[in-house]
Protein backbone atom coordinates (compact mmCIF):
# COMPACT_ATOMS: atom_id res chain seq x y z
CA UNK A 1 0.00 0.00 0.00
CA UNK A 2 1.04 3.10 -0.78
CA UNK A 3 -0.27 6.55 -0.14
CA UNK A 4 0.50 10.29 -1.48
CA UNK A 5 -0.90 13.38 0.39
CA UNK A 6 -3.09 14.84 -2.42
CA UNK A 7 -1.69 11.74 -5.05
CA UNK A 8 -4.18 9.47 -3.60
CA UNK A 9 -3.81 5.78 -2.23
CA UNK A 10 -2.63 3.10 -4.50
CA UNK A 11 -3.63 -1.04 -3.54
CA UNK A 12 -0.99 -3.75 -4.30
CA UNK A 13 -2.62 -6.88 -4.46
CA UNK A 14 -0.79 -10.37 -5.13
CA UNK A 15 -2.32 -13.58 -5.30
CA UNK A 16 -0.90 -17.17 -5.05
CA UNK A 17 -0.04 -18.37 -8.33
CA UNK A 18 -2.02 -21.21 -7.49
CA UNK A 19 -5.17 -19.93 -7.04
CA UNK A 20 -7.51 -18.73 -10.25
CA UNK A 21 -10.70 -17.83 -11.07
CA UNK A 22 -12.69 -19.73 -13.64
CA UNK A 23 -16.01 -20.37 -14.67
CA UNK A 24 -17.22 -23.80 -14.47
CA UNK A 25 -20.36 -26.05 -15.21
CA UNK A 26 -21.28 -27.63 -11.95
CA UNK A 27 -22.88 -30.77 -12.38
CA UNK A 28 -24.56 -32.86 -8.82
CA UNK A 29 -23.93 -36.69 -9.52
CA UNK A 30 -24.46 -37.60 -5.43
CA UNK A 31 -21.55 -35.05 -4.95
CA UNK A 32 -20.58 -31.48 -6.76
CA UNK A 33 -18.50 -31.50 -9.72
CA UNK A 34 -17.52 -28.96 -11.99
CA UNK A 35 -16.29 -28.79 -15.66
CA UNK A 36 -14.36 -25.90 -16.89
CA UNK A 37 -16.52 -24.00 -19.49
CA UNK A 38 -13.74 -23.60 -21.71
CA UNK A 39 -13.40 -27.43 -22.78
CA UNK A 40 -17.70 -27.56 -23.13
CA UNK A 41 -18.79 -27.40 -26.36
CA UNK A 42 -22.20 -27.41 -26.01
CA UNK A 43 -24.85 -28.96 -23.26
CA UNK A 44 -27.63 -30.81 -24.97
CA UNK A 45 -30.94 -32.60 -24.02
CA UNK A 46 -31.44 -35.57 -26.05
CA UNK A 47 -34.24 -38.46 -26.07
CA UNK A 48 -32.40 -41.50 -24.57
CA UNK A 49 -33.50 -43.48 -27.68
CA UNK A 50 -30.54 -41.68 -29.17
CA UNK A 51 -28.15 -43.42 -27.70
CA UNK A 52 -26.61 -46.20 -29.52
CA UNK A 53 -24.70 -49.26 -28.33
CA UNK A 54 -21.13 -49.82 -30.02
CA UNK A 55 -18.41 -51.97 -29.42
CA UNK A 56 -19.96 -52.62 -25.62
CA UNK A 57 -20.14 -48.23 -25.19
CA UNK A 58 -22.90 -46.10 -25.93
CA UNK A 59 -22.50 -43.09 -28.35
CA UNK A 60 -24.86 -40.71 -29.89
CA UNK A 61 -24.60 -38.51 -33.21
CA UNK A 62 -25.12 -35.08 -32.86
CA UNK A 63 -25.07 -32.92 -36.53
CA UNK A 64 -23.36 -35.78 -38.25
CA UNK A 65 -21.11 -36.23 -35.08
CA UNK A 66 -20.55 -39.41 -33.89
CA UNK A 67 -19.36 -38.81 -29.57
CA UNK A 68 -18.94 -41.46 -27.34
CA UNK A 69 -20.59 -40.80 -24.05
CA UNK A 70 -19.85 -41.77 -20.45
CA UNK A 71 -21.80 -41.68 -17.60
CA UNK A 72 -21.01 -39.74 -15.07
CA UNK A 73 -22.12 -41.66 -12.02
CA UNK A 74 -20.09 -44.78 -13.51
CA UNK A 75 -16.79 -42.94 -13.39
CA UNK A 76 -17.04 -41.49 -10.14
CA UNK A 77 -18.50 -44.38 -8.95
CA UNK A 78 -21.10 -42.66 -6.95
CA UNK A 79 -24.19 -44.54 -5.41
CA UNK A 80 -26.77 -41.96 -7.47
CA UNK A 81 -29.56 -44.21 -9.05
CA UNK A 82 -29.44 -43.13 -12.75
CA UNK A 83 -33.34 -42.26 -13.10
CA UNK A 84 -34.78 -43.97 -16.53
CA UNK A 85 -35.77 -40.90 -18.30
CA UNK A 86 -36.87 -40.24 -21.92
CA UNK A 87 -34.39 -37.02 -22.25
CA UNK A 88 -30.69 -36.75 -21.06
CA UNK A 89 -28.75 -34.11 -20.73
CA UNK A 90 -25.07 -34.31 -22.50
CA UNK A 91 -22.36 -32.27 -21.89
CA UNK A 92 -20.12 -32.29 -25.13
CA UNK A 93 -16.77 -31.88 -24.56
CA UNK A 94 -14.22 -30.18 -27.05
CA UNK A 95 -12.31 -33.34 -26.27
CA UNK A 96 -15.06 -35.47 -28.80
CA UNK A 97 -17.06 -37.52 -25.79
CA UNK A 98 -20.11 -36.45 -24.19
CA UNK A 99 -20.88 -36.82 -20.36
CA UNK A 100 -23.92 -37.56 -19.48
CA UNK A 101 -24.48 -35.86 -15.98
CA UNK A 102 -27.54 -36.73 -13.95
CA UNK A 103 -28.07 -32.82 -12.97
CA UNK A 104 -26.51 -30.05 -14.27
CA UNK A 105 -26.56 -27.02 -11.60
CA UNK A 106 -25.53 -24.55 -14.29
CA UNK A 107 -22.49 -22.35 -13.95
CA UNK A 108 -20.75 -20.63 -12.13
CA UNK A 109 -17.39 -18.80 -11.62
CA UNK A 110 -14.83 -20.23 -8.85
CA UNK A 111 -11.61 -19.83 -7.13
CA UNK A 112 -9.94 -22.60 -8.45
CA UNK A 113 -7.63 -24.38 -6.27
CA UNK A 114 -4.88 -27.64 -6.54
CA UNK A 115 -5.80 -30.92 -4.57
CA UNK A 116 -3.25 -31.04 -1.47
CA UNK A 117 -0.60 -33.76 -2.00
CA UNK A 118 -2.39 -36.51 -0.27
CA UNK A 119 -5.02 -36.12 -3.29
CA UNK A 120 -2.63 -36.08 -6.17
CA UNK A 121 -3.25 -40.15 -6.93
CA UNK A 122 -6.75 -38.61 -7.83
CA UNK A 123 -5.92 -38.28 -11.52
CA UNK A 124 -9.52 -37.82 -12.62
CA UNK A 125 -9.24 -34.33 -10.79
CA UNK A 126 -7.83 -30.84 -11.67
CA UNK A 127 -8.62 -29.21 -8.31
CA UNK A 128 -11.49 -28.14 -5.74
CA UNK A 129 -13.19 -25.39 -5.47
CA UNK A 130 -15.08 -23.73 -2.58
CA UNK A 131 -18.51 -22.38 -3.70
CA UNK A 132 -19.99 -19.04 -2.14
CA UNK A 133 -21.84 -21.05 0.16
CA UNK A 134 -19.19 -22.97 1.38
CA UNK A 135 -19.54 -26.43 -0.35
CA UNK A 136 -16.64 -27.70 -2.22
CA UNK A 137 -16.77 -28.85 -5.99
CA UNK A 138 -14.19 -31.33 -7.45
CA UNK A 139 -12.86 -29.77 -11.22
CA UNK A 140 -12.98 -33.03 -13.41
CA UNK A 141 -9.76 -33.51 -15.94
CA UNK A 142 -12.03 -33.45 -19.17
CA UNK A 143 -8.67 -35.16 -20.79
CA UNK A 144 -8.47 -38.17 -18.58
CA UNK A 145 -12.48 -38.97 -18.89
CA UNK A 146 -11.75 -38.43 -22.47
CA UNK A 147 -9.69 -41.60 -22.06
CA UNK A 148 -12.12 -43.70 -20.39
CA UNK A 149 -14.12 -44.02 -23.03
């Protein structure tokens, strides 16, 4: 901080490099997750007679695009009962898969943080972030669920 009689005040700020601000797509799948909205393409709703079963995966087309999709709850494992629905929602990834995500929160910009050491076997993860009401979000590595397809 500086200050000048009749210059006015002047505010240094620094930051932690590893801290940043981002906006993400938070997604509940029996926990909150988040997707940078930089590697979305687009979020869809599609009829789930769309889907298509290929080599043991499901894909869909989208405008003469054929994406492999991967559900959500089956990578993280989580204990949320996939509803059987006629519509899903897909969140198309610039990485060429789809997620389907039971509920997408919408988005929603955070302070982006790294995972302590302890959590860096957690490849599937970028980070955590801690939401304005205090719940934490996991960042999802859009490149490593890319690969589980």
């Amino acid at each position: 901080m500086r200050s000048e009689v009749g210059g006015g005040t002047e505010v240094a700020l620094e930051l932690p490099i590893s801290l940043s601000i981002t906006k993400v797509v938070l997604l509940d799948c029996g926990g909150l997750y988040g997707i940078p909205v930089g590697e979305v393409k687009e979020i869809v709703k599609v009829e789930a007679s769309r889907l298509h079963s290929l080599k043991k995966s499901e894909v869909v087309v989208l405008r003469e695009t054929i994406y492999p999709v991967v559900r959500l709850s089956r990578v993280l494992d989580t204990k949320v009962e996939e509803v059987e629905s006629d519509e899903l929602t897909l969140i198309v990834l610039l990485a060429g898969v789809a997620i389907a995500a039971p509920k997408v929160l919408g988005e929603q910009d955070v302070v982006l943080k790294n995972l302590p050491s302890q959590l860096y076997h957690l490849k599937l993860f970028t980070g955590a972030a801690i939401l304005g009401n205090g719940d934490i979000a996991l960042i999802l590595d859009t490149s490593v669920v890319g690969r589980m397809v």
